[in-house]
C-alpha atoms as a PDB file:
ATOM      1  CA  UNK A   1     -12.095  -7.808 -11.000  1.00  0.00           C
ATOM      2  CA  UNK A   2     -12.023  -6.510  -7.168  1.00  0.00           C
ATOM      3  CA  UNK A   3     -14.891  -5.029  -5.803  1.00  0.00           C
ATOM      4  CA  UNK A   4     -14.079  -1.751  -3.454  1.00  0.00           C
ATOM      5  CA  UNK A   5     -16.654   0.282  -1.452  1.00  0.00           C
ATOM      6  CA  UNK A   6     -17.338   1.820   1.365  1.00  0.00           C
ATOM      7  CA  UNK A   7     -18.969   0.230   4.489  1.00  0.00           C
ATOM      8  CA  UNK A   8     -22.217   1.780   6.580  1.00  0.00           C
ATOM      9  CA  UNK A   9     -20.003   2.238   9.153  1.00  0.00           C
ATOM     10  CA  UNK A  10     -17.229   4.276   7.821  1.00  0.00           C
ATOM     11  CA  UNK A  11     -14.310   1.618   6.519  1.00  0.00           C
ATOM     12  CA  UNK A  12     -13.770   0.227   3.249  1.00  0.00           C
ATOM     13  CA  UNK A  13     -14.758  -3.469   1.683  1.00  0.00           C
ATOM     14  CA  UNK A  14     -12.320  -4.857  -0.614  1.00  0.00           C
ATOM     15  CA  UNK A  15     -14.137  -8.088  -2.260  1.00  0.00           C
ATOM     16  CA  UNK A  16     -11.690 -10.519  -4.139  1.00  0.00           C
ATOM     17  CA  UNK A  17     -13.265 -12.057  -7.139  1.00  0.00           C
ATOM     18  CA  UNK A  18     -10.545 -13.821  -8.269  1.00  0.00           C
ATOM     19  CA  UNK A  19      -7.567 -15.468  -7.177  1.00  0.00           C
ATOM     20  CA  UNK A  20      -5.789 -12.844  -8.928  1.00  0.00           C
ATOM     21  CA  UNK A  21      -7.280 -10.323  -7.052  1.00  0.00           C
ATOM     22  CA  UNK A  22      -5.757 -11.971  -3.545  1.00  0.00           C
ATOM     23  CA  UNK A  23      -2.431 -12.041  -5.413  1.00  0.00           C
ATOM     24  CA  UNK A  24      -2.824  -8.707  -5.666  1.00  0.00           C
ATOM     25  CA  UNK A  25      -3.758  -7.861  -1.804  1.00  0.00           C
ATOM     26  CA  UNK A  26      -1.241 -10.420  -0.662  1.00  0.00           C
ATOM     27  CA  UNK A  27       1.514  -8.068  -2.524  1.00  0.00           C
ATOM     28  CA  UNK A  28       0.979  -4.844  -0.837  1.00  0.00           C
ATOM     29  CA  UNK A  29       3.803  -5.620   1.867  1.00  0.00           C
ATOM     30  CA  UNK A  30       5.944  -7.403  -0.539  1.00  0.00           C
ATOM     31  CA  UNK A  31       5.787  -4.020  -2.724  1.00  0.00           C
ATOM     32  CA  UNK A  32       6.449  -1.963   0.208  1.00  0.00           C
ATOM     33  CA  UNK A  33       9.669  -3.996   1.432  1.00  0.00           C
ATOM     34  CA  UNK A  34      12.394  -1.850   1.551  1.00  0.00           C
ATOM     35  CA  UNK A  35      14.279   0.747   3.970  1.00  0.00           C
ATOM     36  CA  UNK A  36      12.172   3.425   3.336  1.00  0.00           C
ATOM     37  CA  UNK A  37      13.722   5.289   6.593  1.00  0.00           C
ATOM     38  CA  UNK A  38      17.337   4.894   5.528  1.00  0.00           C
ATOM     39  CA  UNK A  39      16.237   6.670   2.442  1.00  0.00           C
ATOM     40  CA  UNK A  40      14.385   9.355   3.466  1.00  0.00           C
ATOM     41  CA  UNK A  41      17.304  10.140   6.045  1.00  0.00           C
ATOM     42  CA  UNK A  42      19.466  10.824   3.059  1.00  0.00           C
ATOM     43  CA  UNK A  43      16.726  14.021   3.108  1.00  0.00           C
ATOM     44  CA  UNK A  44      17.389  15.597   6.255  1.00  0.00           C
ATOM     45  CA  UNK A  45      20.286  17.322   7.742  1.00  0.00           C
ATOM     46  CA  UNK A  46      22.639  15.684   9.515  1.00  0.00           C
ATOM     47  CA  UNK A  47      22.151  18.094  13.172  1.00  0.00           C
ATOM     48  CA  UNK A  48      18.312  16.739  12.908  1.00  0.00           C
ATOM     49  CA  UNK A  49      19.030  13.046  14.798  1.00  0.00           C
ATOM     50  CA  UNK A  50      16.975  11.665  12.408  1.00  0.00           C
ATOM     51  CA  UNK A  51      19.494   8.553  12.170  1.00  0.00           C
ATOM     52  CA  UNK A  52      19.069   8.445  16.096  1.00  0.00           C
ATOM     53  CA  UNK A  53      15.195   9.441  17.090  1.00  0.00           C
ATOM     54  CA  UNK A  54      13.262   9.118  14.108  1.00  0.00           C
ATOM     55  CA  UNK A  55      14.716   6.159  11.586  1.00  0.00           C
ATOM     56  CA  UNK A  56      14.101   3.396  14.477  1.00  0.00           C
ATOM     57  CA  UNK A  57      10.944   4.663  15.259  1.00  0.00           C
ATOM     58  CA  UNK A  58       9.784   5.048  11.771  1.00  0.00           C
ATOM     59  CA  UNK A  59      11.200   1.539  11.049  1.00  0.00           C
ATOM     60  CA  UNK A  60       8.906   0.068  13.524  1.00  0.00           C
ATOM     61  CA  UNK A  61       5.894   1.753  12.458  1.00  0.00           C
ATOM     62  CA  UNK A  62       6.754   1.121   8.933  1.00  0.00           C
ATOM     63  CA  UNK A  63       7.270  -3.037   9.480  1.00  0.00           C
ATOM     64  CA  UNK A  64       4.120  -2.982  11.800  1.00  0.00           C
ATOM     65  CA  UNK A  65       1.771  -1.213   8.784  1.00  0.00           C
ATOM     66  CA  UNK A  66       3.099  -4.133   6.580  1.00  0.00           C
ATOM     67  CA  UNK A  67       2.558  -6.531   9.104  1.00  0.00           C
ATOM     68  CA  UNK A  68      -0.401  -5.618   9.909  1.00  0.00           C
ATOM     69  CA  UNK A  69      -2.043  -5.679   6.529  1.00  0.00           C
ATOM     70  CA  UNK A  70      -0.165  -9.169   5.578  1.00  0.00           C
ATOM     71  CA  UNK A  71      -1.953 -10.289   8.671  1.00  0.00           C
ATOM     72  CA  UNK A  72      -5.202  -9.230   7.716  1.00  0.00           C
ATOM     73  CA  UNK A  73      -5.388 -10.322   3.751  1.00  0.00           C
ATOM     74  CA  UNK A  74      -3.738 -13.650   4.869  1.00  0.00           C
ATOM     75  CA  UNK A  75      -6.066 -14.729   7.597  1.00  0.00           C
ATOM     76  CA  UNK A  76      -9.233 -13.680   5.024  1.00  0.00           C
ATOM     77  CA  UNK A  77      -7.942 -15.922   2.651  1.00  0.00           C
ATOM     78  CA  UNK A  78      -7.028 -18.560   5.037  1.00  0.00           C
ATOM     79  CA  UNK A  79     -10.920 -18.554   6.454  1.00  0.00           C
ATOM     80  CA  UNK A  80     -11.987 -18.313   2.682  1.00  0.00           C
ATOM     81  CA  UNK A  81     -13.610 -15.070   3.328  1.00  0.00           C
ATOM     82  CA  UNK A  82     -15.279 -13.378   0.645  1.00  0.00           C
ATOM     83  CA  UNK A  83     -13.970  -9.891   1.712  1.00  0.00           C
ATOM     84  CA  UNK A  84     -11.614  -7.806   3.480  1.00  0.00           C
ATOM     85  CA  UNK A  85     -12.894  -4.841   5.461  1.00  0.00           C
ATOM     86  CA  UNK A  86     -10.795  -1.888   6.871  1.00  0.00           C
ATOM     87  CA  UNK A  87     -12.052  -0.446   9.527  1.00  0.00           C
ATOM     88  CA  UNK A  88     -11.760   3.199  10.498  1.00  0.00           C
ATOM     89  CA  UNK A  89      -9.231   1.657  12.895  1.00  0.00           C
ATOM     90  CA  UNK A  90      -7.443   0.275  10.715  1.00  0.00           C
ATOM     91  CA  UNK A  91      -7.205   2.487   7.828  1.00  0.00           C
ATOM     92  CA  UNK A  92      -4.333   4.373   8.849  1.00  0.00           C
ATOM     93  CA  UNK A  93      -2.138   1.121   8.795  1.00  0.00           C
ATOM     94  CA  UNK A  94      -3.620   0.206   5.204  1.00  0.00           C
ATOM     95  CA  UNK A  95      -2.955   4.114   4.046  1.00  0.00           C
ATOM     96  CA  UNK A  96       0.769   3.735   5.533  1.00  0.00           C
ATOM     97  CA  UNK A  97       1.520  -0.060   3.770  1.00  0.00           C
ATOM     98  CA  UNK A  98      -0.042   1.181   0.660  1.00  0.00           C
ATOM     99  CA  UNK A  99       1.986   4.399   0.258  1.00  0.00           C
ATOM    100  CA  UNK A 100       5.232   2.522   1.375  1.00  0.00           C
ATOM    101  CA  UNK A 101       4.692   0.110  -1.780  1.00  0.00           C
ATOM    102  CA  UNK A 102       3.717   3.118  -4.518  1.00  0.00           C
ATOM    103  CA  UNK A 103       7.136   4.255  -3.221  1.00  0.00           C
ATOM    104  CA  UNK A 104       8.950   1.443  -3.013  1.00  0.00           C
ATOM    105  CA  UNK A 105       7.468   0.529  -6.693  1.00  0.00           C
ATOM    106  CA  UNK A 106       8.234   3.870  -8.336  1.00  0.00           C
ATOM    107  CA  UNK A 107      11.723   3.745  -7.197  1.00  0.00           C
ATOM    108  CA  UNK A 108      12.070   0.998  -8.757  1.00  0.00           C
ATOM    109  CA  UNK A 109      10.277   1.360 -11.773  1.00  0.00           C
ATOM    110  CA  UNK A 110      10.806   4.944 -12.301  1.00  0.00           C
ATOM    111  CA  UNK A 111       6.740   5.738 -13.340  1.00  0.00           C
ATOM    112  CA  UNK A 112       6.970   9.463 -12.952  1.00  0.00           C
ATOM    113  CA  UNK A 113       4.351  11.905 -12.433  1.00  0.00           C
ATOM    114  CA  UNK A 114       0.505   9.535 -13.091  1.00  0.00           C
ATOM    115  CA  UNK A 115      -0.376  12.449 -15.870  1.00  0.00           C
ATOM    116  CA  UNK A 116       2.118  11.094 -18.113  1.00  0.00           C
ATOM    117  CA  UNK A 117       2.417   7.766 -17.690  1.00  0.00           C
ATOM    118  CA  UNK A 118       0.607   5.687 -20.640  1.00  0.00           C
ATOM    119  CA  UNK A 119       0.463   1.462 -19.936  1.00  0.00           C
ATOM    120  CA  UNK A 120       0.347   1.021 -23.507  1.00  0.00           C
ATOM    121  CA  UNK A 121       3.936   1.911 -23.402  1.00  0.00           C
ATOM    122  CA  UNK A 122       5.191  -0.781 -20.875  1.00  0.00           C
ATOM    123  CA  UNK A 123       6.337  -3.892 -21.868  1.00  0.00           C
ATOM    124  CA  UNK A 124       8.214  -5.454 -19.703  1.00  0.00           C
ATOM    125  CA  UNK A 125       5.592  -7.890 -17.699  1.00  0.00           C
ATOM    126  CA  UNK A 126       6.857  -7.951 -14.621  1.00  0.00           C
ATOM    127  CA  UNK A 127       6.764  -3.559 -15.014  1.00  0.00           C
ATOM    128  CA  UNK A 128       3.782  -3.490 -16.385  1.00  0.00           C
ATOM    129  CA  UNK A 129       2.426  -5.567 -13.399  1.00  0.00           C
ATOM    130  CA  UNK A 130       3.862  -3.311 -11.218  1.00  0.00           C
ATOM    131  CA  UNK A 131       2.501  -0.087 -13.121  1.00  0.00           C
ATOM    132  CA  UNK A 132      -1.205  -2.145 -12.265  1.00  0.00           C
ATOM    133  CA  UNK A 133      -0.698  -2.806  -8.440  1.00  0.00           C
ATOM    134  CA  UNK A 134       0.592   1.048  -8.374  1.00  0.00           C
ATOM    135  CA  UNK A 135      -2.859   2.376 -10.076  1.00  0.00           C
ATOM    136  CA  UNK A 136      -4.863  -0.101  -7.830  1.00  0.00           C
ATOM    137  CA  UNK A 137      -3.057   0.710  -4.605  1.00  0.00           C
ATOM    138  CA  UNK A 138      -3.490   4.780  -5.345  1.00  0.00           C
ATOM    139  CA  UNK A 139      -7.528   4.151  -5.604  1.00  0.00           C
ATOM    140  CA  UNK A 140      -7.378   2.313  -2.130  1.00  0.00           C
ATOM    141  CA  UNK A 141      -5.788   5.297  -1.010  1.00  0.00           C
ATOM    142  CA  UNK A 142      -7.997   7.489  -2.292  1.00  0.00           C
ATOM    143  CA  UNK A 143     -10.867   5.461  -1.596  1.00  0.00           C
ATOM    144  CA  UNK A 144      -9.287   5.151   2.293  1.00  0.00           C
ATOM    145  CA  UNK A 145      -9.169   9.095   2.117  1.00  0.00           C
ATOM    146  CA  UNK A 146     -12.583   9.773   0.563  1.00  0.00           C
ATOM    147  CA  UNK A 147     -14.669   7.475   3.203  1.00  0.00           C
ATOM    148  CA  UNK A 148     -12.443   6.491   5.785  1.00  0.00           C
ATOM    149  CA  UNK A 149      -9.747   9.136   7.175  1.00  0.00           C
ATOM    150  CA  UNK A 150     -12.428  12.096   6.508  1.00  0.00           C
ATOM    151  CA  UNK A 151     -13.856  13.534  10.109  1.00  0.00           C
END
């Protein structure tokens, strides 16, 4: 079981017990893959240039959150570090990575609203998995937002 707290100065410590638990890190940006822009242009109108301005913008940003938090996880379990820390820095990269893979994974998976969803229910493994990494990633993010993105 992962460890998660907050650090004395301001960011968040995320301390792998288990290999399971790096799995589990490692599988944020593999979650969030997907074209996440494309999809939220079918949203807006089509006199707002969002195809033009904002989709290769947000495309960037969106591969560089990913990247960025690949980066991180990888090179802590490359050095055989016994945590991960985000850093107020850093959080807003982690919040964007984490929030791409909740959507990613609910539009796959179809979980619905968090009130009424019910694990027991799931059994499909590689769903019910999914339904797991969802819950976790939602506490980062809440975690991130409780200790780390507050002024």
């Amino acid at each position: 079981m992962m460890t998660v707290g907050p650090t004395l100065d301001g960011g968040l410590k995320l301390v792998p017990e288990e290999e399971q638990d790096w799995d589990v890190l490692l599988k944020i940006a593999g979650d969030a893959q997907g074209d996440l822009p494309q999809k939220l242009a079918g949203l807006m109108d089509e006199d707002s240039m969002w195809e033009d301005i904002v989709m290769p913008e947000l495309a960037t940003e969106f591969s560089s959150q990913r990247s960025y938090v690949s980066g991180v996880v990888e090179k802590a379990r490359k050095a055989e570090e016994d945590e991960v820390i985000i850093r107020r820095d850093d959080a807003e990269q982690w919040y964007g990575a984490l929030n791409q893979a909740r959507l990613a994974l609910e539009e796959k998976y179809g979980f619905g609203p968090r009130e009424l969803r019910d694990a027991d229910e799931i059994s499909d493994e590689d769903m019910r998995s999914a339904y797991f990494r969802d819950e976790f990633y939602v506490t980062i993010q809440s975690l991130l937002m409780q200790y780390v993105l507050t002024d």
